[in-house]
Protein backbone atom coordinates (compact mmCIF):
# COMPACT_ATOMS: atom_id res chain seq x y z
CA UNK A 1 98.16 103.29 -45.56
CA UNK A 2 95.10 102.02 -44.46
CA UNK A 3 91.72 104.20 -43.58
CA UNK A 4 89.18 103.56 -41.58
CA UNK A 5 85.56 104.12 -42.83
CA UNK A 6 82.94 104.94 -40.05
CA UNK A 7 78.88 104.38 -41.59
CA UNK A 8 76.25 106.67 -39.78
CA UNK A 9 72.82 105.49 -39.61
CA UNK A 10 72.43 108.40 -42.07
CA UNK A 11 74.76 107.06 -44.44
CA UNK A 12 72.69 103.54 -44.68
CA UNK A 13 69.38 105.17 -45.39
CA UNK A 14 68.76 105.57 -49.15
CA UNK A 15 68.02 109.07 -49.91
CA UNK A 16 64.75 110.50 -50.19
CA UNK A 17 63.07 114.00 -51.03
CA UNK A 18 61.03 115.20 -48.17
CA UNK A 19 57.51 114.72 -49.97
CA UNK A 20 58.57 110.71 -50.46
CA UNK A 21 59.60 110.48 -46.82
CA UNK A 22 56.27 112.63 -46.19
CA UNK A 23 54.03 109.81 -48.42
CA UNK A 24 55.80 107.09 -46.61
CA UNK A 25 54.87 108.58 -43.16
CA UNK A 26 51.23 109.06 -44.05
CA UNK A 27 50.74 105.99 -45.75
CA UNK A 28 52.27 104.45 -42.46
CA UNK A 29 49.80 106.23 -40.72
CA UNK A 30 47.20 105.17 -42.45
CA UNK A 31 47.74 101.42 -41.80
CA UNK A 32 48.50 101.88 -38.72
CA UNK A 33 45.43 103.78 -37.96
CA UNK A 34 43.22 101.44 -40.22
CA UNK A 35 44.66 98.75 -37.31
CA UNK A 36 43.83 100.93 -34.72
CA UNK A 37 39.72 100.84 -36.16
CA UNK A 38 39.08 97.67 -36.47
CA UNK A 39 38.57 97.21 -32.49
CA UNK A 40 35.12 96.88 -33.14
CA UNK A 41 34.81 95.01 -36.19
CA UNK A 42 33.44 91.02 -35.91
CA UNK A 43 36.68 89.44 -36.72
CA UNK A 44 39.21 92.12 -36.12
CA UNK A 45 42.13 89.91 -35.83
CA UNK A 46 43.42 89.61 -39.50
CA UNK A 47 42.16 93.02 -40.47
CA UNK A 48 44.88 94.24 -37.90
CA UNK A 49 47.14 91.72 -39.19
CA UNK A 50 46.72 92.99 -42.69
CA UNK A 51 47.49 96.12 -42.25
CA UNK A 52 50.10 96.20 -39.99
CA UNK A 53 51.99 94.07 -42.16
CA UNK A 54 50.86 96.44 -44.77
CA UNK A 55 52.63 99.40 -42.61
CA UNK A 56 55.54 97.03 -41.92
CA UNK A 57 56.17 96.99 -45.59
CA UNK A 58 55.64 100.34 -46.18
CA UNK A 59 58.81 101.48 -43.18
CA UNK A 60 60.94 98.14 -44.84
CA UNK A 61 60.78 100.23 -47.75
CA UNK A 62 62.34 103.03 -46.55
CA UNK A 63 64.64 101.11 -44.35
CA UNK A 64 65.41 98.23 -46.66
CA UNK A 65 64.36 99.23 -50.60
CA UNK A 66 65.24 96.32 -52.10
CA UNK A 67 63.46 94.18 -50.24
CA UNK A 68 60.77 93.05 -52.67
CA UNK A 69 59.32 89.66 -51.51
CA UNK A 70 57.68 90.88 -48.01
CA UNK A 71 55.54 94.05 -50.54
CA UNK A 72 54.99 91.03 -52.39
CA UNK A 73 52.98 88.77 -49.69
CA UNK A 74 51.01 91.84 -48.54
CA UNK A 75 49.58 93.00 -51.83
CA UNK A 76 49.06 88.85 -53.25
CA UNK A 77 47.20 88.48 -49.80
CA UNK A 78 45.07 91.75 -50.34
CA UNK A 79 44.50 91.14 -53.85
CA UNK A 80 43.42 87.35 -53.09
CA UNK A 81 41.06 88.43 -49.93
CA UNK A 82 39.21 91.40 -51.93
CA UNK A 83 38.67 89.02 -54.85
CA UNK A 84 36.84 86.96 -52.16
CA UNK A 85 34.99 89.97 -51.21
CA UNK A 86 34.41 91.47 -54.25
CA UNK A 87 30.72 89.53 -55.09
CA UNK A 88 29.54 90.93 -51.72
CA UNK A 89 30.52 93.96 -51.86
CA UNK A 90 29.38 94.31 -55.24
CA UNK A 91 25.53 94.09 -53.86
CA UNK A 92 25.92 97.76 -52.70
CA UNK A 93 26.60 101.15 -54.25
CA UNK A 94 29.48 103.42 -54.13
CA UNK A 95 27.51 106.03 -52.32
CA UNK A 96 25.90 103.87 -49.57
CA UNK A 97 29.58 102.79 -48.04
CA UNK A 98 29.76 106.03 -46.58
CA UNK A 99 25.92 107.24 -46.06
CA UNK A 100 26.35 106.81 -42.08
CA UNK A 101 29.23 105.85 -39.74
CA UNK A 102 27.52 103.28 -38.73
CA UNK A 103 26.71 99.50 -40.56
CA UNK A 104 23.52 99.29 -41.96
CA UNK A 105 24.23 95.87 -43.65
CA UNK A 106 26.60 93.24 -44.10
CA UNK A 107 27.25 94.08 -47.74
CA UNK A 108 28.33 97.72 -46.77
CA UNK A 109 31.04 96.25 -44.41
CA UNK A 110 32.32 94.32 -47.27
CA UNK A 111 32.09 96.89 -49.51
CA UNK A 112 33.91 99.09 -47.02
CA UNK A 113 36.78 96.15 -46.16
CA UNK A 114 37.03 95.82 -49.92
CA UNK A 115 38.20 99.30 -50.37
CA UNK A 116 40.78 99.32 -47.63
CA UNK A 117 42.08 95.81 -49.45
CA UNK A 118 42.24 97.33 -52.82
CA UNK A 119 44.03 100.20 -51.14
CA UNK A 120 46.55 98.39 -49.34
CA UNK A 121 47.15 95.79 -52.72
CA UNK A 122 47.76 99.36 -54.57
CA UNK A 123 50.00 100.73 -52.14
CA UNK A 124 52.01 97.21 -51.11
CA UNK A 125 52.19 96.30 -54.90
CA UNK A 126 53.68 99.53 -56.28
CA UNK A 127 56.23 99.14 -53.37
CA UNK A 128 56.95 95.58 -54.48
CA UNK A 129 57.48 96.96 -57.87
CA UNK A 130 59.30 99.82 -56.79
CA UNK A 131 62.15 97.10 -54.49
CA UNK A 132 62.41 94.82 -57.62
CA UNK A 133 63.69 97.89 -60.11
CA UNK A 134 66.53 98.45 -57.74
């Protein structure tokens, strides 16, 4: 005899609890939001880039787990570009990134660009690691 197999969409996805799907979402958000800020910023071009590849990554991984090398690129490109940053940003204090909304100096942009590149290495990396175990 011979069956027939029908796959859902369902069936393809792998199976997550609701708080993982919940992270996923937010952390989606979050880049995609991040994107959404940097209208204003001097060179907002590959800011946006970054982290909409960064949210990309983050929906591959619930789409596509295994797929390791695109986590890869974002977090080797975020870990690169805050190294650049780093000296800057290093000229300012914790507490001054986030004394006003506004930019008071060019080393509190870095320092706040910095943080949003460590963040996104983080997140991208532990994804990356996260695609290769399967």
């Amino acid at each position: 005899t011979t069956e027939i197999y029908t796959l859902s969409l369902h069936d393809a996805l792998p199976i997550f609890s609701p708080w993982v799907k919940a992270g996923f979402a937010a952390m989606t958000l979050l880049f995609v939001l991040a994107a959404a800020a940097q209208y204003n910023d001097p060179d907002p071009w590959p800011w946006i880039a970054l982290y909409l590849a960064a949210a990309g990554v983050t929906i591959t991984a619930v789409w596509r787990p295994g797929q390791w090398i695109p986590a890869t690129a974002v977090a080797a490109v975020s870990i690169v570009w805050a190294l650049v940053l780093a000296p800057a940003a290093a000229r300012t204090s914790f507490p001054d990134l986030f004394q006003s909304w506004e930019m008071m100096s060019t080393e509190m942009e870095e320092g706040r660009e910095l943080g949003g590149l460590i963040l996104a290495a983080v997140w991208t990396g532990a994804l990356a690691l996260r695609a290769k175990r399967r």
